[in-house]
N, C-alpha and C. Protein backbone atom coordinates (compact mmCIF):
# COMPACT_ATOMS: atom_id res chain seq x y z
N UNK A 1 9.64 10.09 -19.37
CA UNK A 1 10.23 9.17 -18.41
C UNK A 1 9.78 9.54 -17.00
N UNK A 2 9.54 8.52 -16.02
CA UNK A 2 8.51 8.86 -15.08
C UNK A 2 10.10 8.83 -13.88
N UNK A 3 9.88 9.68 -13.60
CA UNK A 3 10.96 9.43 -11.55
C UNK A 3 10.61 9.57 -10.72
N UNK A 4 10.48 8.84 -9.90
CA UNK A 4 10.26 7.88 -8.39
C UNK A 4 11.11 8.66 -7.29
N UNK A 5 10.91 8.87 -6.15
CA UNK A 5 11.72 9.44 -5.25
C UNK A 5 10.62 8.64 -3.96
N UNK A 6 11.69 7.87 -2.97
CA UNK A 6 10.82 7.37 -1.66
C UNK A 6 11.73 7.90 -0.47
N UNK A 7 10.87 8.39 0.45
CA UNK A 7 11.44 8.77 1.92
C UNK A 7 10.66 8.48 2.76
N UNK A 8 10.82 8.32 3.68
CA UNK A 8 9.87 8.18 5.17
C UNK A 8 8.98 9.39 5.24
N UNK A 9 7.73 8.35 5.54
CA UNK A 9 6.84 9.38 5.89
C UNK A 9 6.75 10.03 7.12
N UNK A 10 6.06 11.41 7.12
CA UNK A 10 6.38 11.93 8.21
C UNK A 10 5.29 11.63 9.32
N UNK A 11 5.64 10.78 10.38
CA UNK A 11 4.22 10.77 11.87
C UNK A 11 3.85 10.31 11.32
N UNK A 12 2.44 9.09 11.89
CA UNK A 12 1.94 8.41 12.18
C UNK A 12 0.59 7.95 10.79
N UNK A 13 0.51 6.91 10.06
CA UNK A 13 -0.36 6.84 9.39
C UNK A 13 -1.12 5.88 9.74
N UNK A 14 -3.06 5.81 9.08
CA UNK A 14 -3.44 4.89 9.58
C UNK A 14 -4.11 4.05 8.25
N UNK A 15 -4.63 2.58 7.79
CA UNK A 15 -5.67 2.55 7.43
C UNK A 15 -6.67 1.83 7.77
N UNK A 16 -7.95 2.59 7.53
CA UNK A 16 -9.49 1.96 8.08
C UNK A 16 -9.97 1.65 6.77
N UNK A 17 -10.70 0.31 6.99
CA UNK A 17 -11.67 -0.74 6.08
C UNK A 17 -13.10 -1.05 6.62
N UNK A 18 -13.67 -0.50 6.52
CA UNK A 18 -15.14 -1.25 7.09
C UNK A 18 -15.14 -1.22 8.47
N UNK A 19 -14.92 0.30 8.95
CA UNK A 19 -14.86 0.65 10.04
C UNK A 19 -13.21 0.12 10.92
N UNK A 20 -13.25 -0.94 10.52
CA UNK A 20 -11.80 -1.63 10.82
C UNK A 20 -10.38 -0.98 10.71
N UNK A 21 -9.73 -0.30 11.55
CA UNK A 21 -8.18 -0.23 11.17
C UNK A 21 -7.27 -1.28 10.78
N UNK A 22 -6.80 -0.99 9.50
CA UNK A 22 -6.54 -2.04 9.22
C UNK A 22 -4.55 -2.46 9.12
N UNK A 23 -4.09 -1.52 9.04
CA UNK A 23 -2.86 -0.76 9.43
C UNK A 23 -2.37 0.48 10.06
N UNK A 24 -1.43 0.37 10.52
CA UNK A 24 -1.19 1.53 11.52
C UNK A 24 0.21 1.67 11.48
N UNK A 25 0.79 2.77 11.63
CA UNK A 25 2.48 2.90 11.17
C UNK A 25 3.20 4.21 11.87
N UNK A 26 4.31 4.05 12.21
CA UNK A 26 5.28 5.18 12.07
C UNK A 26 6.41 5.26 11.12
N UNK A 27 6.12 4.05 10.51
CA UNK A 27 7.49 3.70 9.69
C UNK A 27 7.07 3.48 8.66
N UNK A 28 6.01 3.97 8.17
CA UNK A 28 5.47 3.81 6.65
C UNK A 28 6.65 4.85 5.54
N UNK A 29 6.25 4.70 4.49
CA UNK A 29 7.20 5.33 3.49
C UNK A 29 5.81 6.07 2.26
N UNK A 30 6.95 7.10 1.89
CA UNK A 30 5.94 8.17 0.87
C UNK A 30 6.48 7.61 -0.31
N UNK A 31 6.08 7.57 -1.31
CA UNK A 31 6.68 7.19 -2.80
C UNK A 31 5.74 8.17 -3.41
N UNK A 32 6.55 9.31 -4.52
CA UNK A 32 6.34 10.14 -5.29
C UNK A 32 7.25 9.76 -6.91
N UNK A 33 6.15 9.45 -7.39
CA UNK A 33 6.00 9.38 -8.78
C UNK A 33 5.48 10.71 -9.63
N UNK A 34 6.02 10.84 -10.79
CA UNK A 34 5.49 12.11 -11.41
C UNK A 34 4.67 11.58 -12.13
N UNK A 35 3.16 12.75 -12.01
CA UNK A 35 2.09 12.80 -12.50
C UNK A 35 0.92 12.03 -11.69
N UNK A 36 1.49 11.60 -10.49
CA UNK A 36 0.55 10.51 -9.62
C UNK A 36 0.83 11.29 -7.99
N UNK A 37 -0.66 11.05 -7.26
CA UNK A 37 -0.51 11.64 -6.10
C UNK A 37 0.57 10.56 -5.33
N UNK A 38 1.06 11.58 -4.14
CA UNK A 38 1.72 10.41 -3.30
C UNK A 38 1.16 9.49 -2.98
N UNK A 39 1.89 8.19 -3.05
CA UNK A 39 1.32 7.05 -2.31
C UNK A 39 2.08 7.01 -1.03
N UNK A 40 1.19 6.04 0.03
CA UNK A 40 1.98 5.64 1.62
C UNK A 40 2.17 4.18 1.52
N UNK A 41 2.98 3.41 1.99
CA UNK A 41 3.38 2.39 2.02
C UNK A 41 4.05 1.82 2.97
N UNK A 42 2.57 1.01 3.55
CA UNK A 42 2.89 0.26 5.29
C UNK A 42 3.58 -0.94 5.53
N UNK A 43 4.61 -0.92 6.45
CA UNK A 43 5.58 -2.09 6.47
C UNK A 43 4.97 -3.12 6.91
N UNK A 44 4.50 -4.26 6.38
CA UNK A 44 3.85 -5.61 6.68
C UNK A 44 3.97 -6.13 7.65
N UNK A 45 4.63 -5.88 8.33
CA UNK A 45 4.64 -6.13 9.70
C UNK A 45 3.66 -5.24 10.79
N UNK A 46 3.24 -3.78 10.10
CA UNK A 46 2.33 -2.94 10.81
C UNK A 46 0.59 -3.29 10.01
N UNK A 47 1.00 -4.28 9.23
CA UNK A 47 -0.31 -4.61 8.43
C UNK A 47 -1.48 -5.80 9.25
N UNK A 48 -2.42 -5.63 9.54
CA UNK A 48 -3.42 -6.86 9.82
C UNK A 48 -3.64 -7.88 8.68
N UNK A 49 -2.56 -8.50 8.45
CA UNK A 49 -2.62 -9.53 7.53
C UNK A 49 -3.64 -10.42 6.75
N UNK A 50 -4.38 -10.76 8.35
CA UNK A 50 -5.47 -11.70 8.23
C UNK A 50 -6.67 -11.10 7.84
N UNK A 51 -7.01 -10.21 7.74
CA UNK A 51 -7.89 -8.89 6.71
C UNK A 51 -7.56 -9.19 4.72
N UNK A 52 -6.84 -9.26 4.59
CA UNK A 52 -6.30 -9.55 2.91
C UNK A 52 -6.13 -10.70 2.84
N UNK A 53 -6.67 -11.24 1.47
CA UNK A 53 -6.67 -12.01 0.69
C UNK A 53 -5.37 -11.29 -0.81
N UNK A 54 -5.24 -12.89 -0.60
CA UNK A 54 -4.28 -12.34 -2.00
C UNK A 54 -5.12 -13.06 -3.12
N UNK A 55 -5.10 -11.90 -4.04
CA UNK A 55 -5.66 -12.27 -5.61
C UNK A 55 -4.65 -12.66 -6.71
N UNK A 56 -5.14 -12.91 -7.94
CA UNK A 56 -4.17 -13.39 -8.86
C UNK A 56 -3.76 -12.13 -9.76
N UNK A 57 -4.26 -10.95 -9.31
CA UNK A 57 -4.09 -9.66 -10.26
C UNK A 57 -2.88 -9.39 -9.83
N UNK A 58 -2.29 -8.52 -10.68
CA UNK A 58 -1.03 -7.97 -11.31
C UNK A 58 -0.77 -7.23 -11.84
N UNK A 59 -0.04 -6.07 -12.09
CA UNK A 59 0.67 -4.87 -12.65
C UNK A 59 2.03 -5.15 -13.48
N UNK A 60 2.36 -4.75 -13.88
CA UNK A 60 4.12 -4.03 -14.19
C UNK A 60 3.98 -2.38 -14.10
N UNK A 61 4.98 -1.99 -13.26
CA UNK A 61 5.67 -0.71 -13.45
C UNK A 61 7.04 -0.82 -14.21
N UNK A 62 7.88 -0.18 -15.41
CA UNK A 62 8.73 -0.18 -15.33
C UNK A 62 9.82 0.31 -14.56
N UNK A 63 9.33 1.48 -13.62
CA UNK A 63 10.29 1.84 -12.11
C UNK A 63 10.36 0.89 -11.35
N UNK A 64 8.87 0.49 -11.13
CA UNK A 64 9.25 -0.15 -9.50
C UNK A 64 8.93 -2.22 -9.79
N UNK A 65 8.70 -2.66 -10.88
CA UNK A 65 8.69 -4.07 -10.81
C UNK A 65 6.88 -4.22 -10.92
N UNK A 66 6.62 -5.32 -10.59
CA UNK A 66 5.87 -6.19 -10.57
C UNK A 66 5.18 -5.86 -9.30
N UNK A 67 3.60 -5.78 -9.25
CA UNK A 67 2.93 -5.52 -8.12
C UNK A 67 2.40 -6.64 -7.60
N UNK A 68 2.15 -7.27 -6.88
CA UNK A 68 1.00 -8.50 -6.29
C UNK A 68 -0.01 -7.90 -5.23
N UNK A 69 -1.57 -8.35 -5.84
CA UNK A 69 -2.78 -7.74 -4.95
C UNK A 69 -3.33 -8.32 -4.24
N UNK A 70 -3.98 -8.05 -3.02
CA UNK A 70 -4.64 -8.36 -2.52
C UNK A 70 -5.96 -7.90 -2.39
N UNK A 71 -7.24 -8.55 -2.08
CA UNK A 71 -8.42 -7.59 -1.46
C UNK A 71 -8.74 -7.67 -0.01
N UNK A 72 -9.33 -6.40 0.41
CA UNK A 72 -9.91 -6.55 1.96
C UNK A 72 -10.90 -6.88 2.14
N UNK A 73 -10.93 -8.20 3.27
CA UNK A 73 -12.05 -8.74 3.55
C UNK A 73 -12.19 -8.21 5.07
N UNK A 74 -13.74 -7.14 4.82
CA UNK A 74 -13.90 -6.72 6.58
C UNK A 74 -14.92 -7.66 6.73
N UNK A 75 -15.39 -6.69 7.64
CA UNK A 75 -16.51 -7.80 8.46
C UNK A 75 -18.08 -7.42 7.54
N UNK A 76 -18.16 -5.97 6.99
CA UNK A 76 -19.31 -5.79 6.26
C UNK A 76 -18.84 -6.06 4.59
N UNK A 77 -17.94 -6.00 3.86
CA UNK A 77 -17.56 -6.33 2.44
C UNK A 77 -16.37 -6.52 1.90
N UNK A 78 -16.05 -6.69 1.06
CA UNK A 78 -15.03 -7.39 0.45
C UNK A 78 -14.41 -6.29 -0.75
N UNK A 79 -13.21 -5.39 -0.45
CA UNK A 79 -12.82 -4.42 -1.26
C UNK A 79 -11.64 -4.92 -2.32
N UNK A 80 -12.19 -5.37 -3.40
CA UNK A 80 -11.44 -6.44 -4.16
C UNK A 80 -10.10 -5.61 -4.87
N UNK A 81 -8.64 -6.23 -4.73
CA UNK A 81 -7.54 -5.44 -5.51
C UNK A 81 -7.85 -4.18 -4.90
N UNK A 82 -7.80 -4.29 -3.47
CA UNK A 82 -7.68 -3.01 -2.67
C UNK A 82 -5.94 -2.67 -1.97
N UNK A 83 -5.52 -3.20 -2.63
CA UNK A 83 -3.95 -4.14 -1.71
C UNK A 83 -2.98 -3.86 -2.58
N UNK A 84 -1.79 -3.18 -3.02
CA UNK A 84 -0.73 -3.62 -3.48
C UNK A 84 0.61 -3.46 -3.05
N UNK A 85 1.17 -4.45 -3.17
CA UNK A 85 3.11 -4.82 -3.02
C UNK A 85 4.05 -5.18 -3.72
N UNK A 86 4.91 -4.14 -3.93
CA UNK A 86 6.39 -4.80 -4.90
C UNK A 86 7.26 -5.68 -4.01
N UNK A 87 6.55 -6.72 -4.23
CA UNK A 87 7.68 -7.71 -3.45
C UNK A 87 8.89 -8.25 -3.72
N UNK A 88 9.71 -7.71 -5.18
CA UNK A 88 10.97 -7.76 -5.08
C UNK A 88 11.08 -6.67 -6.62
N UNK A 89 10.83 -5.39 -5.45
CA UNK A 89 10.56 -4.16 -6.69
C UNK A 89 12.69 -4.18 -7.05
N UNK A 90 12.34 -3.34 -8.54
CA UNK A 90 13.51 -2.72 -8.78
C UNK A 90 14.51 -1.94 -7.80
N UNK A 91 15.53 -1.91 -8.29
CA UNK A 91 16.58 -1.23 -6.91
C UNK A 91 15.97 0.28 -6.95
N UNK A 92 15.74 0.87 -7.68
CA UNK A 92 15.32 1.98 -7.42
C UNK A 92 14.15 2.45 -6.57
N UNK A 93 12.91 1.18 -6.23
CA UNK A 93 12.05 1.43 -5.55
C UNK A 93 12.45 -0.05 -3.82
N UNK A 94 13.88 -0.59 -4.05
CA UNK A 94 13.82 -1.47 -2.99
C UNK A 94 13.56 -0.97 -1.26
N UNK A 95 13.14 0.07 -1.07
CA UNK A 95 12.70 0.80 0.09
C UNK A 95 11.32 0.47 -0.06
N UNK A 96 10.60 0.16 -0.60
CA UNK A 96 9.13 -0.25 -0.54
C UNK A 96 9.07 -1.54 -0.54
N UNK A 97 10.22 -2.43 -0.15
CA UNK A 97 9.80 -4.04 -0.82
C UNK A 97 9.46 -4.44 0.69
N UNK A 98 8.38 -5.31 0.99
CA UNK A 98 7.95 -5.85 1.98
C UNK A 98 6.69 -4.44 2.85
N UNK A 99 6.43 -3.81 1.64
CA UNK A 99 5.31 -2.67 2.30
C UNK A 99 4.07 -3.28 1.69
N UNK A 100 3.24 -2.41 2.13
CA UNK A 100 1.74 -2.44 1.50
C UNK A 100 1.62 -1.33 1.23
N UNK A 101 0.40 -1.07 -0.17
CA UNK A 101 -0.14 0.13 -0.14
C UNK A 101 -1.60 -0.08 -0.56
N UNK A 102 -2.34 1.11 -0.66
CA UNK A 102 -3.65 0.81 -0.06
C UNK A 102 -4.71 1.63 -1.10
N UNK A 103 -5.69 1.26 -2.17
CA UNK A 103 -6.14 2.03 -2.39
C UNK A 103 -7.50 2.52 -2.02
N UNK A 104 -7.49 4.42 -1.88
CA UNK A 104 -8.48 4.66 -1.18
C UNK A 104 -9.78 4.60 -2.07
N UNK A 105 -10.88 4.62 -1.37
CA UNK A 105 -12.18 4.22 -2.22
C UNK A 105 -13.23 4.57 -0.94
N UNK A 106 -14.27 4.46 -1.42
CA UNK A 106 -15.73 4.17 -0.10
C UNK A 106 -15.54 3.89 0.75
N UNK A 107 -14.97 3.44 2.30
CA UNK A 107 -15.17 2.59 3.06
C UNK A 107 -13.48 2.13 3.26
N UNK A 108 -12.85 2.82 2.32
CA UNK A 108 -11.11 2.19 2.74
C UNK A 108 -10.41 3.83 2.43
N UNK A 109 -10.12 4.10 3.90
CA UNK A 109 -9.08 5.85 3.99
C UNK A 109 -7.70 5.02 4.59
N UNK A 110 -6.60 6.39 3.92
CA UNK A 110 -5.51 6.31 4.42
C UNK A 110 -4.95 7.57 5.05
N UNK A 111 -4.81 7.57 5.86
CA UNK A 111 -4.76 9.20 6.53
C UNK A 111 -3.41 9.10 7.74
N UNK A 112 -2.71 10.49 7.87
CA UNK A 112 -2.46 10.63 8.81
C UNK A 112 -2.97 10.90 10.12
N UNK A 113 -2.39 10.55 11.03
CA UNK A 113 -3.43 10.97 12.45
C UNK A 113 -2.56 11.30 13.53
């Protein structure tokens, strides 16, 4: 059985896409799952919106609900299902609902700074 624990992250996170910052936060959140590194998760409101596309891909977690993806479109490529959000996760993960999270790859970091 997998357990979830979310708290605020600590100071300032960022993410860059194709040179592009593409979010930026103080109010992002850590979500620790067992057996998975931490994830960060930026409040959509600290997100550059108009950078993502939403796709028709999809997850289930049984902790946290239903994921919906997006990909990033920079100005040099297109990082497809680079994007995900529990937009009306389980009560146990409802501290992440209305975040983004971001996965890292080539050309897309999530870092503190």
């Amino acid at each position: 059985m997998s357990i979830i624990s979310i708290k605020p992250a600590q100071g300032t996170w960022v993410v860059r896409a194709g040179g592009a910052v593409i979010a930026e936060s103080a109010r992002a959140m850590e979500l620790r799952e067992d057996g998975h590194e931490p994830v960060i998760y930026f409040p959509r409101e600290d997100v550059a919106m108009a950078f993502l596309d939403r796709t028709d891909h999809s997850t289930h977690c049984p902790f946290k609900g239903d994921a919906s993806y997006f990909s990033i479109m920079s100005k040099s490529r297109t990082y497809p299902n680079a994007v995900w959000s529990y937009e009306r996760p389980k009560d146990d993960a409802a501290s992440i609902g209305d975040h983004l999270a971001f996965y890292q790859q080539d050309g897309v970091t999530v870092e503190q700074v």
